[in-house]
ModelCIF file with pLDDT and N, C-alpha, C, O atoms, coordinates in Angstrom:
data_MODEL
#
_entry.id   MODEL 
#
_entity.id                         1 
_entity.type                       polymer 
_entity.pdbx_number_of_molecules   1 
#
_entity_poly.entity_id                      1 
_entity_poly.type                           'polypeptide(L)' 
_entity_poly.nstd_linkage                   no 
_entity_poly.nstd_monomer                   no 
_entity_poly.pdbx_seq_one_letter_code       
;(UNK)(UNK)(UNK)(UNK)(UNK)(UNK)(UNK)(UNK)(UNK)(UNK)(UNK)(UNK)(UNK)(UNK)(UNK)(UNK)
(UNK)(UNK)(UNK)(UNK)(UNK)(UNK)(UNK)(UNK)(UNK)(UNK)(UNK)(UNK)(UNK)(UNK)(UNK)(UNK)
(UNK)(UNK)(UNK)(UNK)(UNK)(UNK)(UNK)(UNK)(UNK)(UNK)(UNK)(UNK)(UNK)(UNK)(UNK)(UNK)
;
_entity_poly.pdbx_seq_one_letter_code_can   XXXXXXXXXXXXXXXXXXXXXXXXXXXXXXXXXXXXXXXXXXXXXXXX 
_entity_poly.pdbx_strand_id                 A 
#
loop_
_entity_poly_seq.entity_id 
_entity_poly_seq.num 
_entity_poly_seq.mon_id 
_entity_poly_seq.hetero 
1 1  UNK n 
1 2  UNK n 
1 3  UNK n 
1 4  UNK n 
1 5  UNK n 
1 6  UNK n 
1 7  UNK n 
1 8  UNK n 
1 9  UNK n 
1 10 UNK n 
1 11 UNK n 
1 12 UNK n 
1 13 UNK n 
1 14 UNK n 
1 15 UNK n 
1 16 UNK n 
1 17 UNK n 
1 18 UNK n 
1 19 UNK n 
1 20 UNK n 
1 21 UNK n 
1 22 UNK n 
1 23 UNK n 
1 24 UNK n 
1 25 UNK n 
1 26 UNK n 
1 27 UNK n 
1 28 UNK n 
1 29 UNK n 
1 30 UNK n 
1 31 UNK n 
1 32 UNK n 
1 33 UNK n 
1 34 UNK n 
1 35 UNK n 
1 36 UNK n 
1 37 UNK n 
1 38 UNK n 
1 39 UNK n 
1 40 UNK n 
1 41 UNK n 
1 42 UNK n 
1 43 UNK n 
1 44 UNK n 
1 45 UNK n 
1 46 UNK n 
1 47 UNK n 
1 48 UNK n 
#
_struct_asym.id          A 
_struct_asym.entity_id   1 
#
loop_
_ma_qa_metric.id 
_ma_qa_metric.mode 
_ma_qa_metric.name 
_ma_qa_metric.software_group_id 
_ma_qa_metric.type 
1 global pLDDT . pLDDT 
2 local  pLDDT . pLDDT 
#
_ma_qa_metric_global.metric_id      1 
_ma_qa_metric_global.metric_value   97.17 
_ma_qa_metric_global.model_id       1 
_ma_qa_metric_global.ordinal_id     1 
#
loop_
_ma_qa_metric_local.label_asym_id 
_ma_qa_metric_local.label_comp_id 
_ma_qa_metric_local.label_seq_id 
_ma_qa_metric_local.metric_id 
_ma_qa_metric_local.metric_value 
_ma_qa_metric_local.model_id 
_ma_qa_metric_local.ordinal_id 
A UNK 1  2 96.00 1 1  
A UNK 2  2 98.00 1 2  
A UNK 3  2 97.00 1 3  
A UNK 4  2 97.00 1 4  
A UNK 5  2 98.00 1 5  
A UNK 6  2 98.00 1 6  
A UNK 7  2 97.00 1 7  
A UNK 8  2 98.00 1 8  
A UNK 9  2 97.00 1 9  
A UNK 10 2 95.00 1 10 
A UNK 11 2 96.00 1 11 
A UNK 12 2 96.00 1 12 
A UNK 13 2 94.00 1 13 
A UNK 14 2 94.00 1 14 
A UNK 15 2 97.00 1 15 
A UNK 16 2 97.00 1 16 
A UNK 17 2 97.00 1 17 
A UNK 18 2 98.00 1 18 
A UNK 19 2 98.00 1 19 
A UNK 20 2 98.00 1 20 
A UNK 21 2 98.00 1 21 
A UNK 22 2 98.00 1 22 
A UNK 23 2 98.00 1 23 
A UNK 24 2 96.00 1 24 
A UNK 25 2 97.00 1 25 
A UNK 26 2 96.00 1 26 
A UNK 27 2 97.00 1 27 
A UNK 28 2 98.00 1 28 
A UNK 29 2 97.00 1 29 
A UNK 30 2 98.00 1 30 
A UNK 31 2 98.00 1 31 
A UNK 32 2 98.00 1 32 
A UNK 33 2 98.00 1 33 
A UNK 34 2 98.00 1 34 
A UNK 35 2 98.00 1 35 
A UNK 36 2 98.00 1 36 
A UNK 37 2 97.00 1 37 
A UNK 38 2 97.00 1 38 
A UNK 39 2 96.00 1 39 
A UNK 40 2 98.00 1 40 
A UNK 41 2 98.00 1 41 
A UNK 42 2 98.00 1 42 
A UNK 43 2 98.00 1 43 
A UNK 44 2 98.00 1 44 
A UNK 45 2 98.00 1 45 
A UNK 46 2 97.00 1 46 
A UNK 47 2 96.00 1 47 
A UNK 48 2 96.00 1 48 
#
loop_
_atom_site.group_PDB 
_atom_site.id 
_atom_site.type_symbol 
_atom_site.label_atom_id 
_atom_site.label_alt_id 
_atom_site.label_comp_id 
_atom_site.label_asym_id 
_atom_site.label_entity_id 
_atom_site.label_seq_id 
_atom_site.pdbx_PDB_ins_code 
_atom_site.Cartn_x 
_atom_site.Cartn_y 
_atom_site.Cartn_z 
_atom_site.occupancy 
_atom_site.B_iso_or_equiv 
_atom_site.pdbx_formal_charge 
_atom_site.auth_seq_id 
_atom_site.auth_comp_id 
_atom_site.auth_asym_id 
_atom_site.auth_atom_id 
_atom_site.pdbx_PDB_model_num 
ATOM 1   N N  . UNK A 1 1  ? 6.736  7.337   8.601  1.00 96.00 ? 1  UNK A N  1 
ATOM 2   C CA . UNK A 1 1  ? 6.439  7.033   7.200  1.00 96.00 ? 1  UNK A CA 1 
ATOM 3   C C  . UNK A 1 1  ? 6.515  5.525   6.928  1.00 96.00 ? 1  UNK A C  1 
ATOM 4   O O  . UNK A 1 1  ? 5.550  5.111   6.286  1.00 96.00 ? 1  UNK A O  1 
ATOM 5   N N  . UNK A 1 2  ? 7.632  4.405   7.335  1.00 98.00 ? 2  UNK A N  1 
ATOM 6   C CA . UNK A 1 2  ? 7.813  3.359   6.401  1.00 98.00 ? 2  UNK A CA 1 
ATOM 7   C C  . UNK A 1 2  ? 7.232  2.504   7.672  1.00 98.00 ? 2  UNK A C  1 
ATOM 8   O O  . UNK A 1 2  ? 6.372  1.699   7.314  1.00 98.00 ? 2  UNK A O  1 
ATOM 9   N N  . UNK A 1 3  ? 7.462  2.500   8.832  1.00 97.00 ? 3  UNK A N  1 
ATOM 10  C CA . UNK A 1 3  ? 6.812  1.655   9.713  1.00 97.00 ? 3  UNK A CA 1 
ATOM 11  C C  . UNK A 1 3  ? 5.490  1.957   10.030 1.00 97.00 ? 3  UNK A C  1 
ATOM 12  O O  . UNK A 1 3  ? 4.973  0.873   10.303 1.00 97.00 ? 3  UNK A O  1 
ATOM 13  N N  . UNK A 1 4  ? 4.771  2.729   10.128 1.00 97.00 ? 4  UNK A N  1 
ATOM 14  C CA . UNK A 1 4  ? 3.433  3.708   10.156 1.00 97.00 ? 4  UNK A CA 1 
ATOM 15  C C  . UNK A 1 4  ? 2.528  2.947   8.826  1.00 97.00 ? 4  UNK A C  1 
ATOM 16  O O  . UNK A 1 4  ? 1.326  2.714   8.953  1.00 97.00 ? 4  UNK A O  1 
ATOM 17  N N  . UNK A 1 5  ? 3.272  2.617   7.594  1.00 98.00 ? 5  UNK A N  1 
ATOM 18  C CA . UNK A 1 5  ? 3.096  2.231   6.319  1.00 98.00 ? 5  UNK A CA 1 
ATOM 19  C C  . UNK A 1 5  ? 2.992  0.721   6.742  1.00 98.00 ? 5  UNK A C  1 
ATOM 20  O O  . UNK A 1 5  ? 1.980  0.092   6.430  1.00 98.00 ? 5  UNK A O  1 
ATOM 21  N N  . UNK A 1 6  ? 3.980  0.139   7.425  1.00 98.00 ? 6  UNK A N  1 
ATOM 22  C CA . UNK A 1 6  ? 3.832  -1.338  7.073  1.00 98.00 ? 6  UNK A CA 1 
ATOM 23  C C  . UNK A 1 6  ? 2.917  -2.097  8.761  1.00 98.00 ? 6  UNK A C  1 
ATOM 24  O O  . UNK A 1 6  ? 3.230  -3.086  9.424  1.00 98.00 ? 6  UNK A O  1 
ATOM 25  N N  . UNK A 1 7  ? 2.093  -1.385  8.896  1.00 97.00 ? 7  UNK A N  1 
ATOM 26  C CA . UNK A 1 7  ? 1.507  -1.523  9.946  1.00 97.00 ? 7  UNK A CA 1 
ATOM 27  C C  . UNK A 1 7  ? 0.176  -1.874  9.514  1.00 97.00 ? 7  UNK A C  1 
ATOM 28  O O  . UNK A 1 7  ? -0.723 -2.384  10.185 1.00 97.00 ? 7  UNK A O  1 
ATOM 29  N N  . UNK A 1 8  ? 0.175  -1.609  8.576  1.00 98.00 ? 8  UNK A N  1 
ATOM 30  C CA . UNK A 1 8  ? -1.113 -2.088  7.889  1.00 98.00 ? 8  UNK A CA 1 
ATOM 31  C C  . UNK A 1 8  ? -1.113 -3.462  6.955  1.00 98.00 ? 8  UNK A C  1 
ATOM 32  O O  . UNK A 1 8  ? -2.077 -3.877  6.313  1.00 98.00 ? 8  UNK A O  1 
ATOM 33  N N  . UNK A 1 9  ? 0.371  -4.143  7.047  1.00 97.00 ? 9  UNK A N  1 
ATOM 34  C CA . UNK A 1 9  ? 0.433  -5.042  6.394  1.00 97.00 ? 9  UNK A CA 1 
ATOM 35  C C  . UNK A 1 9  ? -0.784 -6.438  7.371  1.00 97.00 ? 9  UNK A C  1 
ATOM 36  O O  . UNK A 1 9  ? -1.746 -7.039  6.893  1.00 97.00 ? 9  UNK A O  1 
ATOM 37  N N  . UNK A 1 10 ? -0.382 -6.503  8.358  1.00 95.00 ? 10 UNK A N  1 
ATOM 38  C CA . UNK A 1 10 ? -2.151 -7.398  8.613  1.00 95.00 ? 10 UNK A CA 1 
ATOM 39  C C  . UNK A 1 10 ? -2.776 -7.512  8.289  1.00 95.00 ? 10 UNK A C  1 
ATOM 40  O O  . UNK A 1 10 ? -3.088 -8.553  7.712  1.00 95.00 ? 10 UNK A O  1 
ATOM 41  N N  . UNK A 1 11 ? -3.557 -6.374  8.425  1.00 96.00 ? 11 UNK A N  1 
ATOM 42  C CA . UNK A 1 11 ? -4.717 -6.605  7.502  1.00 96.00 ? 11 UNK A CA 1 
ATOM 43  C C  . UNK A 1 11 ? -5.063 -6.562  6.076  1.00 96.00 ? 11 UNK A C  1 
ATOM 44  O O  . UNK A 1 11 ? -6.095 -6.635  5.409  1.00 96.00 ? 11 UNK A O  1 
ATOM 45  N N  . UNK A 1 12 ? -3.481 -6.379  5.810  1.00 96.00 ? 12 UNK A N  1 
ATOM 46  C CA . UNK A 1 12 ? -3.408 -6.289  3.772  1.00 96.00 ? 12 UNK A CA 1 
ATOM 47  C C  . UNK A 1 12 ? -3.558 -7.788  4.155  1.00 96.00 ? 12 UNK A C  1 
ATOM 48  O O  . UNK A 1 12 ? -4.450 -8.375  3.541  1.00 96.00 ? 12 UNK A O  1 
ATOM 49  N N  . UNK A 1 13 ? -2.931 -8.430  4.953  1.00 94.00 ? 13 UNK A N  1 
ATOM 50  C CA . UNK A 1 13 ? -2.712 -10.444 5.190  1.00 94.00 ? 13 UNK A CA 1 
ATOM 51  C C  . UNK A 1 13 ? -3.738 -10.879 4.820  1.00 94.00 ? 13 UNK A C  1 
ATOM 52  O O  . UNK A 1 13 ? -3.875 -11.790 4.003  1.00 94.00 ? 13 UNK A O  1 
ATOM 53  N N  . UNK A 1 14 ? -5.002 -9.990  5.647  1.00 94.00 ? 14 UNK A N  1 
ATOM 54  C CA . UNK A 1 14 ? -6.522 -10.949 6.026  1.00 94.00 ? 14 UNK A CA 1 
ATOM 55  C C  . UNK A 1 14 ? -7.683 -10.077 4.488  1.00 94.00 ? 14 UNK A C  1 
ATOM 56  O O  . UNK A 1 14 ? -8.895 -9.910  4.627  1.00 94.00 ? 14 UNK A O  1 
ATOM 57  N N  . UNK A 1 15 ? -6.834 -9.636  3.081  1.00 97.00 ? 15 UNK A N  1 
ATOM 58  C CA . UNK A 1 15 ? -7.910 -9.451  1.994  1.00 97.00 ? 15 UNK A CA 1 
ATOM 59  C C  . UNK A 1 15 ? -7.770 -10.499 1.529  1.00 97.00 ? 15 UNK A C  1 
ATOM 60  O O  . UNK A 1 15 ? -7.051 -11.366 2.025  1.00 97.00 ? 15 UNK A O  1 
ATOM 61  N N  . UNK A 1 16 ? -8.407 -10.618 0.524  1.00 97.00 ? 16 UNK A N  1 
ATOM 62  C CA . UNK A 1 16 ? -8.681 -11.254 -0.822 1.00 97.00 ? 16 UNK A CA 1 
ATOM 63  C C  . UNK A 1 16 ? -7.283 -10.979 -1.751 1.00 97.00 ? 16 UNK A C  1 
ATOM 64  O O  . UNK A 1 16 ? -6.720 -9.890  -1.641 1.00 97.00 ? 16 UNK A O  1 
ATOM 65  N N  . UNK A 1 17 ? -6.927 -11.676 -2.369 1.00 97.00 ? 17 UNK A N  1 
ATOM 66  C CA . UNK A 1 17 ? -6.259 -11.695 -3.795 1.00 97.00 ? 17 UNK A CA 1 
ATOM 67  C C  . UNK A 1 17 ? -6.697 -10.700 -4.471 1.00 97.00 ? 17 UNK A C  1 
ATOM 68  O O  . UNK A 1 17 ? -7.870 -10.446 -4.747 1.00 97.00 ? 17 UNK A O  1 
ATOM 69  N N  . UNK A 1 18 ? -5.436 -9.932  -4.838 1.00 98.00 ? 18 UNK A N  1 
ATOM 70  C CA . UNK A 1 18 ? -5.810 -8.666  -6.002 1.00 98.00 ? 18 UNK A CA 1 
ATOM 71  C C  . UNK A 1 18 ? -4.832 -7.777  -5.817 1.00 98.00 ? 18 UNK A C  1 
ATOM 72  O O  . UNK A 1 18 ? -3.889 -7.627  -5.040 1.00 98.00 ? 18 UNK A O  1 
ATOM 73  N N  . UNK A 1 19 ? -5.326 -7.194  -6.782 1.00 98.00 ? 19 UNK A N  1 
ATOM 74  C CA . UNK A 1 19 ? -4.603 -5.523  -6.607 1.00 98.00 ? 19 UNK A CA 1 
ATOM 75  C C  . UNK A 1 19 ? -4.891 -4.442  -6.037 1.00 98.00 ? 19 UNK A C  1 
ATOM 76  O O  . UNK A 1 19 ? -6.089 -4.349  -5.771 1.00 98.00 ? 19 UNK A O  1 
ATOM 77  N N  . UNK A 1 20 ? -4.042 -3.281  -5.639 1.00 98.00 ? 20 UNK A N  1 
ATOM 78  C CA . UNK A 1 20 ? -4.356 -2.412  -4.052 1.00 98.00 ? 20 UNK A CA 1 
ATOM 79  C C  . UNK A 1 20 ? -4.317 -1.106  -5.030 1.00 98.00 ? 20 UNK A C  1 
ATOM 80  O O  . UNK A 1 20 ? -3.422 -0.978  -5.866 1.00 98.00 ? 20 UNK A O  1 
ATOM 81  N N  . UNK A 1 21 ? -5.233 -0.263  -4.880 1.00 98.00 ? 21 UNK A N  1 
ATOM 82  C CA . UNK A 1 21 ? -5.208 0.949   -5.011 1.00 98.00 ? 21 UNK A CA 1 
ATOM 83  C C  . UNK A 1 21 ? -4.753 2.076   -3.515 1.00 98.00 ? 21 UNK A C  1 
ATOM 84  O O  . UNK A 1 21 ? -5.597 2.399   -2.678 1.00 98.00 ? 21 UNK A O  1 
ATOM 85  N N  . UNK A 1 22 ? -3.494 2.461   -3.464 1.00 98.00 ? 22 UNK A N  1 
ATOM 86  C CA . UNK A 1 22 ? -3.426 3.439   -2.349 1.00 98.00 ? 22 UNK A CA 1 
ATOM 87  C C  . UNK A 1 22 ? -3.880 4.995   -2.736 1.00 98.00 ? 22 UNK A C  1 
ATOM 88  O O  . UNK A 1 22 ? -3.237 5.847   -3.350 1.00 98.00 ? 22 UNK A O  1 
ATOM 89  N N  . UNK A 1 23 ? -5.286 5.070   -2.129 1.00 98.00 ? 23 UNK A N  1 
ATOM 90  C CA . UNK A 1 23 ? -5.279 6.595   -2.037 1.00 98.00 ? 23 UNK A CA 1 
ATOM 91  C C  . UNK A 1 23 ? -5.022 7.651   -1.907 1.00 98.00 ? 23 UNK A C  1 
ATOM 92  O O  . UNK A 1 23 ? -5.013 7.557   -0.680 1.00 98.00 ? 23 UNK A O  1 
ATOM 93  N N  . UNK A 1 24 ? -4.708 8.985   -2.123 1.00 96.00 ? 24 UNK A N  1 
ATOM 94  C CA . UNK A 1 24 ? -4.040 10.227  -1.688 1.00 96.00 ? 24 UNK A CA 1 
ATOM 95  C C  . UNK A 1 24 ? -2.646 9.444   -1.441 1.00 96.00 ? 24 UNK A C  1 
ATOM 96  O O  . UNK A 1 24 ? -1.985 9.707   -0.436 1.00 96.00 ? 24 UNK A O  1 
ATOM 97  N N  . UNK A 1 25 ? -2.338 8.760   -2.103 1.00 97.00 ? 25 UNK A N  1 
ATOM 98  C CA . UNK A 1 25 ? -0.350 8.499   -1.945 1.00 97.00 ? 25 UNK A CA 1 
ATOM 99  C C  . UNK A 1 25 ? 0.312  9.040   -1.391 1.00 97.00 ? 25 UNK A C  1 
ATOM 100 O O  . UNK A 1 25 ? 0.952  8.526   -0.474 1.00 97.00 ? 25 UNK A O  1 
ATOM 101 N N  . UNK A 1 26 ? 0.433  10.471  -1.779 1.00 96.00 ? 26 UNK A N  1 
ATOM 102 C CA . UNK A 1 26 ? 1.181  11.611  -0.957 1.00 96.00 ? 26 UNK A CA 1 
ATOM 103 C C  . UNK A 1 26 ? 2.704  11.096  -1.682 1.00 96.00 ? 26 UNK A C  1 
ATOM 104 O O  . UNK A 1 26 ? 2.656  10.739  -2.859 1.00 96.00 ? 26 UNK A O  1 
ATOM 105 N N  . UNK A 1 27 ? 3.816  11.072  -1.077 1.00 97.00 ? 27 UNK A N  1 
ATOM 106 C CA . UNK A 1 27 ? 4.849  10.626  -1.513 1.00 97.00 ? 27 UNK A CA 1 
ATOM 107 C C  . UNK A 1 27 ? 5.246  9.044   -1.373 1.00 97.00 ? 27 UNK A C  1 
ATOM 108 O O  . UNK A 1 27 ? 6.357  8.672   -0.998 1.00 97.00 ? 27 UNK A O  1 
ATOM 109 N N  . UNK A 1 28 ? 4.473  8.415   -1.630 1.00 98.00 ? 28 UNK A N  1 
ATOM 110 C CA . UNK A 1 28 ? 3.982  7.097   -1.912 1.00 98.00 ? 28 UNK A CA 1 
ATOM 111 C C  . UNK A 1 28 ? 4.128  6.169   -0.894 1.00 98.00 ? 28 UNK A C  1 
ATOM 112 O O  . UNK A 1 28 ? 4.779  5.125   -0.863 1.00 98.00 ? 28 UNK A O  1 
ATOM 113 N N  . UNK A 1 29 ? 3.152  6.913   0.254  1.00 97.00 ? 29 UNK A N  1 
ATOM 114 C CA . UNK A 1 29 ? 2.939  5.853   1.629  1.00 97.00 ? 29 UNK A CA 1 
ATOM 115 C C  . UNK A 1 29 ? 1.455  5.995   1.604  1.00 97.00 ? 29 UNK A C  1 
ATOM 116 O O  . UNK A 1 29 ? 0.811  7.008   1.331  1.00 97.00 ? 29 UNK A O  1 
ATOM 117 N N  . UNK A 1 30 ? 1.011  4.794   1.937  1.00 98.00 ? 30 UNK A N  1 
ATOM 118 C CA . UNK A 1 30 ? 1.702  3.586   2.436  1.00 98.00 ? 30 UNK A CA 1 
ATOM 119 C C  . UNK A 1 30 ? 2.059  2.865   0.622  1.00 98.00 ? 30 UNK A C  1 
ATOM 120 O O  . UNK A 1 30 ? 2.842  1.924   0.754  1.00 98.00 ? 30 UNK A O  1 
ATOM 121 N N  . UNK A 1 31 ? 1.886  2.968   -0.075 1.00 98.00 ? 31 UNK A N  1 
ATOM 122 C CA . UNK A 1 31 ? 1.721  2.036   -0.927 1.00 98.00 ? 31 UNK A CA 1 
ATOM 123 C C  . UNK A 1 31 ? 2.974  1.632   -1.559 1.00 98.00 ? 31 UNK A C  1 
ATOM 124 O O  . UNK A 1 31 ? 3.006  0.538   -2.123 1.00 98.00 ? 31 UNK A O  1 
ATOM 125 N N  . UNK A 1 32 ? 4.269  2.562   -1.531 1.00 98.00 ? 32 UNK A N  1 
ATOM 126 C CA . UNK A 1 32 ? 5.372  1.614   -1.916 1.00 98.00 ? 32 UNK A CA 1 
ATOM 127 C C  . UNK A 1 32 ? 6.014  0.658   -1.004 1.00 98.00 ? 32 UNK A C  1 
ATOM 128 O O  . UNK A 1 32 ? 6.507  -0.401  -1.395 1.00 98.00 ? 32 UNK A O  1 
ATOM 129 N N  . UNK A 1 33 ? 5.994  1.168   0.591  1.00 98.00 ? 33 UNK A N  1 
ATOM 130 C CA . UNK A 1 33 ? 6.504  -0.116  1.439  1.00 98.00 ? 33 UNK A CA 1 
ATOM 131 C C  . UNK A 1 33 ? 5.569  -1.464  1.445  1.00 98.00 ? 33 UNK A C  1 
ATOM 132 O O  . UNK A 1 33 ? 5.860  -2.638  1.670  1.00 98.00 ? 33 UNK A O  1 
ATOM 133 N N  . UNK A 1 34 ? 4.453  -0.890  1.141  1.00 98.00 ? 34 UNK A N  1 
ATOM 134 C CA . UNK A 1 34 ? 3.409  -2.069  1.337  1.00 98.00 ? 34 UNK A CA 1 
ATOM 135 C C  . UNK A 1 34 ? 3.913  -2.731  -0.198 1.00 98.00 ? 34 UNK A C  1 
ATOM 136 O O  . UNK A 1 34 ? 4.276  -3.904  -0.287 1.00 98.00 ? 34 UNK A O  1 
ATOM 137 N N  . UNK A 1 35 ? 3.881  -1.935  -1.195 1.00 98.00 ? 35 UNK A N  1 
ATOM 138 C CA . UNK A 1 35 ? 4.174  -2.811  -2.520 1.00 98.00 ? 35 UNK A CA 1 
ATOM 139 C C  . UNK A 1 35 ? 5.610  -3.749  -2.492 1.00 98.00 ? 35 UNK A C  1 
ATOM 140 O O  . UNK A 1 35 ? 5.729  -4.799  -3.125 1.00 98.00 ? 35 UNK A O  1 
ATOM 141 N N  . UNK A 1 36 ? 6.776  -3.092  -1.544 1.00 98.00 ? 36 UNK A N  1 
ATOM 142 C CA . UNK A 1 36 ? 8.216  -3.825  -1.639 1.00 98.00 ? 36 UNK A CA 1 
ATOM 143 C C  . UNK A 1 36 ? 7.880  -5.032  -0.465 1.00 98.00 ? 36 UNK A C  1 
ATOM 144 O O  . UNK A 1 36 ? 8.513  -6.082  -0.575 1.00 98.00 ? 36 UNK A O  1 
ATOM 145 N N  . UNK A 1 37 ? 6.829  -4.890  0.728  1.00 97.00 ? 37 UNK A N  1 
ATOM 146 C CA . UNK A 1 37 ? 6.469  -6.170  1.243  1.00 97.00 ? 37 UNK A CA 1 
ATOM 147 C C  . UNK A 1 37 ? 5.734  -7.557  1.131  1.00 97.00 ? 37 UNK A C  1 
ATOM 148 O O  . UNK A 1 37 ? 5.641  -8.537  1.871  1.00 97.00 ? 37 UNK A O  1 
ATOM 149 N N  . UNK A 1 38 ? 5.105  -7.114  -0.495 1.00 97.00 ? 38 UNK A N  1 
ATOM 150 C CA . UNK A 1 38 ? 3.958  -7.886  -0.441 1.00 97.00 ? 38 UNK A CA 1 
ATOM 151 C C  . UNK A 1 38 ? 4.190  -8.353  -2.369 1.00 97.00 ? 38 UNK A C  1 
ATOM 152 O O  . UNK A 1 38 ? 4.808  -7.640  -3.160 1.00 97.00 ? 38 UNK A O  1 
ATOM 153 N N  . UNK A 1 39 ? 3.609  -9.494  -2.676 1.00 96.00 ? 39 UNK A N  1 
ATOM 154 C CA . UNK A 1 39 ? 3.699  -9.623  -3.976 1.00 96.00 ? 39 UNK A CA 1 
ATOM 155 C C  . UNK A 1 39 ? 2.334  -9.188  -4.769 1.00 96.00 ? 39 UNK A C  1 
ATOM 156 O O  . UNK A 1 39 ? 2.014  -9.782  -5.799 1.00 96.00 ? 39 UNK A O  1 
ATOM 157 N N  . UNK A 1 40 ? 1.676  -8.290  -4.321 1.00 98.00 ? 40 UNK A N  1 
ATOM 158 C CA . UNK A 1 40 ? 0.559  -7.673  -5.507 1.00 98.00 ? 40 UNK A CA 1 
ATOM 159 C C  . UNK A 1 40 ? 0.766  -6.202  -5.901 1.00 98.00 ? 40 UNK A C  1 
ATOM 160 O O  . UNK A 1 40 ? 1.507  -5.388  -5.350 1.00 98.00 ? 40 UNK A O  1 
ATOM 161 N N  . UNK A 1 41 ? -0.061 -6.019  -6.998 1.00 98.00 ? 41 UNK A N  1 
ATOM 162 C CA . UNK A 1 41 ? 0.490  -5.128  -7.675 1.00 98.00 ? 41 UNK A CA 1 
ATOM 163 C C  . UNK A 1 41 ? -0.239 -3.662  -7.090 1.00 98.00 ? 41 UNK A C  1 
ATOM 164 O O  . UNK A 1 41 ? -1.074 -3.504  -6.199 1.00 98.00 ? 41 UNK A O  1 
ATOM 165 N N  . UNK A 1 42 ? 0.285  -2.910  -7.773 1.00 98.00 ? 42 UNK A N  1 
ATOM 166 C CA . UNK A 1 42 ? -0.358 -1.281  -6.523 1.00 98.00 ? 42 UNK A CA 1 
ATOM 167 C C  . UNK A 1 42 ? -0.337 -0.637  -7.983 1.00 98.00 ? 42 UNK A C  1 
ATOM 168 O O  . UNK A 1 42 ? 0.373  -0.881  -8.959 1.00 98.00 ? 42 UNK A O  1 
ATOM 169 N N  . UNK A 1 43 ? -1.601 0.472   -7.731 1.00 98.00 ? 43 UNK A N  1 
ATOM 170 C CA . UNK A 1 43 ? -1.943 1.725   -8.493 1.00 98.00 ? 43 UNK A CA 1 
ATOM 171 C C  . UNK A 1 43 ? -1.714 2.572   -7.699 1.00 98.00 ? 43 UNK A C  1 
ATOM 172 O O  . UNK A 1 43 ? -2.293 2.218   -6.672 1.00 98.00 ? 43 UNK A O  1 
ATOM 173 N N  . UNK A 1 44 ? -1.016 3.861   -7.466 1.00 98.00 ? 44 UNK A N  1 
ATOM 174 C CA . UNK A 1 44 ? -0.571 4.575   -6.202 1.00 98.00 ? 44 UNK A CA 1 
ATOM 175 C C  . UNK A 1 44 ? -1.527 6.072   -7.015 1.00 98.00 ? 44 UNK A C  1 
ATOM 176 O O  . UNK A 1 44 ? -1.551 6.348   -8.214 1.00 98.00 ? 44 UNK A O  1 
ATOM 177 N N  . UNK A 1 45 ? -2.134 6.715   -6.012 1.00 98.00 ? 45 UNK A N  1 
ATOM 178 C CA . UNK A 1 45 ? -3.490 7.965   -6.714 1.00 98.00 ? 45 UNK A CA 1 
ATOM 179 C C  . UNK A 1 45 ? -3.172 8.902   -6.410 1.00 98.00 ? 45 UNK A C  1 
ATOM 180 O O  . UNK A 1 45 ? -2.903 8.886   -5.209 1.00 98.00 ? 45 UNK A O  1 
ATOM 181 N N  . UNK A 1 46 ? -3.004 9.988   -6.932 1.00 97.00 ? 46 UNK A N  1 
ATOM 182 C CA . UNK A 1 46 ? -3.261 11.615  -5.988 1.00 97.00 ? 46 UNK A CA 1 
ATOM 183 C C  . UNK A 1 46 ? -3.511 12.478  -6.961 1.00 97.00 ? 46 UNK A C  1 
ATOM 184 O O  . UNK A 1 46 ? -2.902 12.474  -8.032 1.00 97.00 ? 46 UNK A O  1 
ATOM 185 N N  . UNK A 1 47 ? -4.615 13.443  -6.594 1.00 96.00 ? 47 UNK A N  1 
ATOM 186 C CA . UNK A 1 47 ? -4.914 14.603  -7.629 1.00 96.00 ? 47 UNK A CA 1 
ATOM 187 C C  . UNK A 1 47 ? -3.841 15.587  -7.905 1.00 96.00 ? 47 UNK A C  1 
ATOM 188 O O  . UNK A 1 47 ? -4.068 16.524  -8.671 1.00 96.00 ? 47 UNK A O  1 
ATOM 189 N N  . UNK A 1 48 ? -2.185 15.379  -7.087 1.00 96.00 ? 48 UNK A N  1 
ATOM 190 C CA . UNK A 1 48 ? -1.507 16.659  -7.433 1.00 96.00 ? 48 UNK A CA 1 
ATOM 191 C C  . UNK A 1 48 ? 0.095  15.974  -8.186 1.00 96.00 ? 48 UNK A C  1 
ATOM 192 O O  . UNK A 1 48 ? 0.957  16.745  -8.610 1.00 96.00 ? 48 UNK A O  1 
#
């Protein structure tokens, strides 16, 4: 879950400036470790 999650912080490195929508969240991976590593802001999504 939290290392699996912040494994994607690279290539969060190599976007653009902005804000991250994480898809299907699930119980909010990747997008809360990525949100406590990084200073932009997150919309976290799931239909349930």
């Amino acid at each position: 879950h939290i290392l699996d999650s912040l494994t994607l912080l690279p290539c969060i490195d190599s976007c653009v400036s902005g804000a991250v929508l994480d898809m299907g969240t699930g119980a909010g991976f990747p997008g809360i470790p990525l949100c406590l590593a990084t200073e932009r802001s997150f919309t976290l999504l799931d239909s349930v």
